[in-house]
C-alpha atoms as a PDB file:
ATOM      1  CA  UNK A   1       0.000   0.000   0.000  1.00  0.00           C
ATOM      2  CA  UNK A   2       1.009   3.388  -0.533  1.00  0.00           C
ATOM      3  CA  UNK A   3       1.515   6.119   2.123  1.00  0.00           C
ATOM      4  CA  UNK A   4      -1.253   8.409   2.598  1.00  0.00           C
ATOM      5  CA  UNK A   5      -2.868  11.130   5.175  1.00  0.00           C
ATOM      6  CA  UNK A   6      -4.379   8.528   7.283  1.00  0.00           C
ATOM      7  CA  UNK A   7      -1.313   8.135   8.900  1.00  0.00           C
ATOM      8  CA  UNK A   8      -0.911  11.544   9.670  1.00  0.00           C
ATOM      9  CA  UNK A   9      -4.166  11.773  11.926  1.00  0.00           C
ATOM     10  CA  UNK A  10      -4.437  11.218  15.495  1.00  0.00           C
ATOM     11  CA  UNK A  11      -4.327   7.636  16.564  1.00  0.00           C
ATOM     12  CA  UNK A  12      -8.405   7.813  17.838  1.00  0.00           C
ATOM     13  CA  UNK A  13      -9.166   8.682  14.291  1.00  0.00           C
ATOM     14  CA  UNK A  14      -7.219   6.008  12.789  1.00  0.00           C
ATOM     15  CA  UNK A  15      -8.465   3.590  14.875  1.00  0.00           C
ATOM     16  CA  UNK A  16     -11.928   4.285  13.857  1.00  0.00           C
ATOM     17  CA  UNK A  17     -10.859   4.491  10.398  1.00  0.00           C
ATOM     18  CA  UNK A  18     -10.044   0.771  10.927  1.00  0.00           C
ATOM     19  CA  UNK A  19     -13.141   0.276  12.784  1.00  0.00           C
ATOM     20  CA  UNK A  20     -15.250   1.588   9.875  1.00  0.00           C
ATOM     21  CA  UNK A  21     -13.693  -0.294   7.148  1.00  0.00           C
ATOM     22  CA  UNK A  22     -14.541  -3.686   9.060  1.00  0.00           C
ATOM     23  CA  UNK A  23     -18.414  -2.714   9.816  1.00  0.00           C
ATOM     24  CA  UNK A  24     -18.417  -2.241   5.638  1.00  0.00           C
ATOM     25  CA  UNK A  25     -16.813  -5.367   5.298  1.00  0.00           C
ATOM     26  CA  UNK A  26     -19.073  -7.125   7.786  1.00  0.00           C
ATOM     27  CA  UNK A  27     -22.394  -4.865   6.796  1.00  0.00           C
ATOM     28  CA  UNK A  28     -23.285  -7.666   3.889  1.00  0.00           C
ATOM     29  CA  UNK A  29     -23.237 -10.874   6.580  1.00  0.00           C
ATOM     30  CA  UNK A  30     -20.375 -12.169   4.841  1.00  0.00           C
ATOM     31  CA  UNK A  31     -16.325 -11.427   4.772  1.00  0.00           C
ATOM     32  CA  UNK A  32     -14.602 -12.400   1.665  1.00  0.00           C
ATOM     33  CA  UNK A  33     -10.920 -12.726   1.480  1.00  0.00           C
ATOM     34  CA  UNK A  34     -10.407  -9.584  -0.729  1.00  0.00           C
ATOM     35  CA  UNK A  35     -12.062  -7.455   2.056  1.00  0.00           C
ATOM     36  CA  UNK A  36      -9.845  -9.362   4.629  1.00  0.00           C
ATOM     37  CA  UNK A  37      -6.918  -8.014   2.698  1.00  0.00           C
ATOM     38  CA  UNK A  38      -7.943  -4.796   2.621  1.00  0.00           C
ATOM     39  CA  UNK A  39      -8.328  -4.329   5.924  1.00  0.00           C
ATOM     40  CA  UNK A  40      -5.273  -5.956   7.134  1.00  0.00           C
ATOM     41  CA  UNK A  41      -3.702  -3.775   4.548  1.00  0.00           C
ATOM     42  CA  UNK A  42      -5.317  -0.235   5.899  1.00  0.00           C
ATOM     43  CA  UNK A  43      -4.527  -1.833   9.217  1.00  0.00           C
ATOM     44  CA  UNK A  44      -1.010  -1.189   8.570  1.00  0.00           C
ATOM     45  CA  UNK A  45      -1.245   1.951   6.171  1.00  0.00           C
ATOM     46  CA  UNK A  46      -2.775   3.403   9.480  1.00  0.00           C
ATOM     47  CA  UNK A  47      -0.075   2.177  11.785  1.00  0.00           C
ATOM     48  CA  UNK A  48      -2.012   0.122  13.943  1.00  0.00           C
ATOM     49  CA  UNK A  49      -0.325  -1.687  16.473  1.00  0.00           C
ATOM     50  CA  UNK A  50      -0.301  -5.561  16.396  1.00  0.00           C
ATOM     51  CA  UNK A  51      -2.371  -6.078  19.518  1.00  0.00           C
ATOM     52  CA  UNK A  52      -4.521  -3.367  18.673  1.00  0.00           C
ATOM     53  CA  UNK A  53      -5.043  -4.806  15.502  1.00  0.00           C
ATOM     54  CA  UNK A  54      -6.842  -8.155  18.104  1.00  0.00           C
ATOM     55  CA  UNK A  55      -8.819  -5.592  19.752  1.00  0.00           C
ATOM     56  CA  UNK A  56     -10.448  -3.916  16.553  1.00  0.00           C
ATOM     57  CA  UNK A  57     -11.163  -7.050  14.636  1.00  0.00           C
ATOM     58  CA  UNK A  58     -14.163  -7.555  16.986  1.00  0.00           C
ATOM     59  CA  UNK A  59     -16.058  -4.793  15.308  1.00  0.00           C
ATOM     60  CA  UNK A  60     -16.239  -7.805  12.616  1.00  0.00           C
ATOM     61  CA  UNK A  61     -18.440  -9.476  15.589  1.00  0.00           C
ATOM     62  CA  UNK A  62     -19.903  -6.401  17.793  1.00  0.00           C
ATOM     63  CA  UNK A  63     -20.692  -3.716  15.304  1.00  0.00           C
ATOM     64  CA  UNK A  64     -20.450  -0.760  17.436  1.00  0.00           C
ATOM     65  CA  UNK A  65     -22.734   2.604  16.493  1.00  0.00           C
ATOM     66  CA  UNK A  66     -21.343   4.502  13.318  1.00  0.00           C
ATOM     67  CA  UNK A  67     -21.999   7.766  15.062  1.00  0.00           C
ATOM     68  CA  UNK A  68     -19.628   6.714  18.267  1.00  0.00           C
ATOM     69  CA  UNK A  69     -16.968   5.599  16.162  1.00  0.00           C
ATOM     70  CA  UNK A  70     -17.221   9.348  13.814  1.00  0.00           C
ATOM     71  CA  UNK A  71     -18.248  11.391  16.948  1.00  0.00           C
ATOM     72  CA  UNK A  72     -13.749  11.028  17.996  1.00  0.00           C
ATOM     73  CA  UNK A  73     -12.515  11.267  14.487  1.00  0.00           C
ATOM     74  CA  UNK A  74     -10.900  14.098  12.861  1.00  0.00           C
ATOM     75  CA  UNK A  75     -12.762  15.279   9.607  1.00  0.00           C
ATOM     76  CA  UNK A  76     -10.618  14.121   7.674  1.00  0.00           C
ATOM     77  CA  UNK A  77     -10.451  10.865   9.191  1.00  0.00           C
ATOM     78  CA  UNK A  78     -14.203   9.845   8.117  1.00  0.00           C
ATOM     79  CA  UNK A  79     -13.414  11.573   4.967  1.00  0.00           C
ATOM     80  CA  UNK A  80     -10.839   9.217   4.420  1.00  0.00           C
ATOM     81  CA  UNK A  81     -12.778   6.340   5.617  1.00  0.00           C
ATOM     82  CA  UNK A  82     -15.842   6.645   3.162  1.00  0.00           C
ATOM     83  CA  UNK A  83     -13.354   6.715   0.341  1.00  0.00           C
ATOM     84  CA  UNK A  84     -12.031   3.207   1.636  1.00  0.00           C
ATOM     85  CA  UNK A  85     -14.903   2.059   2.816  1.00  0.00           C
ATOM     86  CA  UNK A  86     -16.434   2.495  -1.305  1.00  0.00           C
ATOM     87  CA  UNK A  87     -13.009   0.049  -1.663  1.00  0.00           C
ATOM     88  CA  UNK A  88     -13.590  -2.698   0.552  1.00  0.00           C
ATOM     89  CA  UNK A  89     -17.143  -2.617  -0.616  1.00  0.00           C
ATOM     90  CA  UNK A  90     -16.311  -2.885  -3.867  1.00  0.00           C
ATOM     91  CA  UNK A  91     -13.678  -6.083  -3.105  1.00  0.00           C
ATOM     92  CA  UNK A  92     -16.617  -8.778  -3.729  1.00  0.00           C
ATOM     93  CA  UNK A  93     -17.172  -6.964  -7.210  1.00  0.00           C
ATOM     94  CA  UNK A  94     -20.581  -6.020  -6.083  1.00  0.00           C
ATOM     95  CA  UNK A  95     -22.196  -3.184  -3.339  1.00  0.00           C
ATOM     96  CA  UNK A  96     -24.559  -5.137  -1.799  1.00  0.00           C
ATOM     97  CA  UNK A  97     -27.886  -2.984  -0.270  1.00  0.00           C
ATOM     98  CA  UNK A  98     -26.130  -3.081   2.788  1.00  0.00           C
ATOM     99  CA  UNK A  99     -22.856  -1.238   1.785  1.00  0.00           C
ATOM    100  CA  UNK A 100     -24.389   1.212   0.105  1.00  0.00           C
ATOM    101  CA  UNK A 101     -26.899   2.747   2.910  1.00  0.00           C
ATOM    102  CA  UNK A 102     -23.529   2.484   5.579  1.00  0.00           C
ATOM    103  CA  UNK A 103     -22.083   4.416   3.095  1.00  0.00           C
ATOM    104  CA  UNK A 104     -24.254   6.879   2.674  1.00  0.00           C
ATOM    105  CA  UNK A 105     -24.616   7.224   6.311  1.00  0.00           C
ATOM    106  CA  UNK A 106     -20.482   7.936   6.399  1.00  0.00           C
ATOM    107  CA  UNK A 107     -20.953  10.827   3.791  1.00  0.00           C
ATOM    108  CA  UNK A 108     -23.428  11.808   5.692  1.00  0.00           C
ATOM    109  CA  UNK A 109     -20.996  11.696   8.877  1.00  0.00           C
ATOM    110  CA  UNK A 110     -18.713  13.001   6.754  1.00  0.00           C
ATOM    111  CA  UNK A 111     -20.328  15.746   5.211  1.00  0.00           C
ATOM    112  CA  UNK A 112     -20.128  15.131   2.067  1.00  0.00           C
ATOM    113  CA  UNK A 113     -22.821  15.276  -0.626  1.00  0.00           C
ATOM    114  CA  UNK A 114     -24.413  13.401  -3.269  1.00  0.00           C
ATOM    115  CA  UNK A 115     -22.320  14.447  -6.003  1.00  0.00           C
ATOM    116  CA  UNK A 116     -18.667  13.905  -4.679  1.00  0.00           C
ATOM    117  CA  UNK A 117     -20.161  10.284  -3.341  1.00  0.00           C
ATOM    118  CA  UNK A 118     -21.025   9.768  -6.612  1.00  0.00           C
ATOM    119  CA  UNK A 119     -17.841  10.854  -8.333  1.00  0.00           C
ATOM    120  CA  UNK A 120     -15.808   8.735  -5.396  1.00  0.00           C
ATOM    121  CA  UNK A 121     -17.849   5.775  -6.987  1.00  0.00           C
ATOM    122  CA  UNK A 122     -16.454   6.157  -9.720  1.00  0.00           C
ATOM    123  CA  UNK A 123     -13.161   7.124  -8.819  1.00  0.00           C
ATOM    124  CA  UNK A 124     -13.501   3.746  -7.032  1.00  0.00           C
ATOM    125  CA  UNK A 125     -14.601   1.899 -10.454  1.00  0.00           C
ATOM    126  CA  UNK A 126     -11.177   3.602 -12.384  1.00  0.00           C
ATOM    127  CA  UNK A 127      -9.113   2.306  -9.628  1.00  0.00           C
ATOM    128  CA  UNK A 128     -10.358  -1.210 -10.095  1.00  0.00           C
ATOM    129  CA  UNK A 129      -9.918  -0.795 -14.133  1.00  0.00           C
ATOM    130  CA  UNK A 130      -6.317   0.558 -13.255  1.00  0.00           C
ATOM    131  CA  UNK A 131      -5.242  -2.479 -11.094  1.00  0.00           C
ATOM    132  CA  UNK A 132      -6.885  -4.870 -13.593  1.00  0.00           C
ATOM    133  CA  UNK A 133      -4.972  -3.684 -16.237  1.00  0.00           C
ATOM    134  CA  UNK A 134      -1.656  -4.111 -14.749  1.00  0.00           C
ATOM    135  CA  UNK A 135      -2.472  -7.915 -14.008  1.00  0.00           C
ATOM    136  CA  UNK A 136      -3.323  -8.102 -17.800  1.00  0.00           C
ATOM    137  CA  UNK A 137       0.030  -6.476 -18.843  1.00  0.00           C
ATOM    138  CA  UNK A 138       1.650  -8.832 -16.620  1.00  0.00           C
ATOM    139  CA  UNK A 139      -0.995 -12.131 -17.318  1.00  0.00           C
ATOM    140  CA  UNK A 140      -2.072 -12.616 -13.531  1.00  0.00           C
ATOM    141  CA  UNK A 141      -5.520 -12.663 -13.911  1.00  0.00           C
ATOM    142  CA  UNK A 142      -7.726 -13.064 -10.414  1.00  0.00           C
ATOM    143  CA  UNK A 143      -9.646 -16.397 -10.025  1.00  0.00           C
ATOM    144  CA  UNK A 144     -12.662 -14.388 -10.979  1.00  0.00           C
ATOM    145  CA  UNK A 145     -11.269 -12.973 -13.992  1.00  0.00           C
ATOM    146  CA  UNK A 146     -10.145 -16.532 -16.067  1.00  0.00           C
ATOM    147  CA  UNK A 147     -12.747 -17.607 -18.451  1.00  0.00           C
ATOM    148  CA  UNK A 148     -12.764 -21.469 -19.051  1.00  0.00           C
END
């Protein structure tokens, strides 16, 4: 993963970061190995100590309130978080019902509107076509992209 401003906020905010991107992964009743990645992954993009790391995978079993995770975070913090959270919805290659109304309740906790949720959807959609394209260049499809 690549460095970003997540881990340059205040370690309450990127806990709940963390804690956010598991209740998305978790919001559909099912955790698929792709969203297990990416949340290992923004796990240690956000600096999160290893036994942390034990204490805020139980959000995966006790979903606590979005608005007591958001009401501790910097701004930026849930900004940040709805842009991953559109990610590790996206992982399964579909947004389930779920997904999308937590995410709209995360713009909403992070103030941002319709439009720019709609444009980080498809920012989110590029980045897939992006990554994609570099396992064609380099033939290393994913199990779900090989066509018998």
């Amino acid at each position: 993963m690549l460095p970003d401003a997540i881990d340059m906020c205040d370690i309450e905010t990127r806990e709940g970061y963390v804690t956010i991107l598991m209740l998305i992964a978790g919001s559909d009743g099912r955790l698929v190995r792709e969203e297990t990645a990416a949340i290992e992954a923004a796990m240690g993009r956000a600096m999160i100590k290893p036994e942390r790391r034990i204490a805020l995978r139980q959000a995966l079993i006790r979903a606590p309130p979005l608005e007591s995770i958001t009401r501790g975070m910097q701004s930026r913090g849930v900004k940040l978080a709805l842009r991953d959270a559109i990610l590790v919805a996206a992982c399964d290659g579909d947004f389930q019902t779920e997904e999308i109304e937590l995410i709209s309740k995360i713009a909403e906790a992070a103030d941002v509107n319709e439009d720019i949720l709609a444009q980080l959807f498809d920012w989110a959609g590029r980045g897939w076509d992006w990554l994609a394209e570099s396992r064609t260049l380099l033939d290393i499809p994913l199990p779900s992209e090989i066509v018998d």
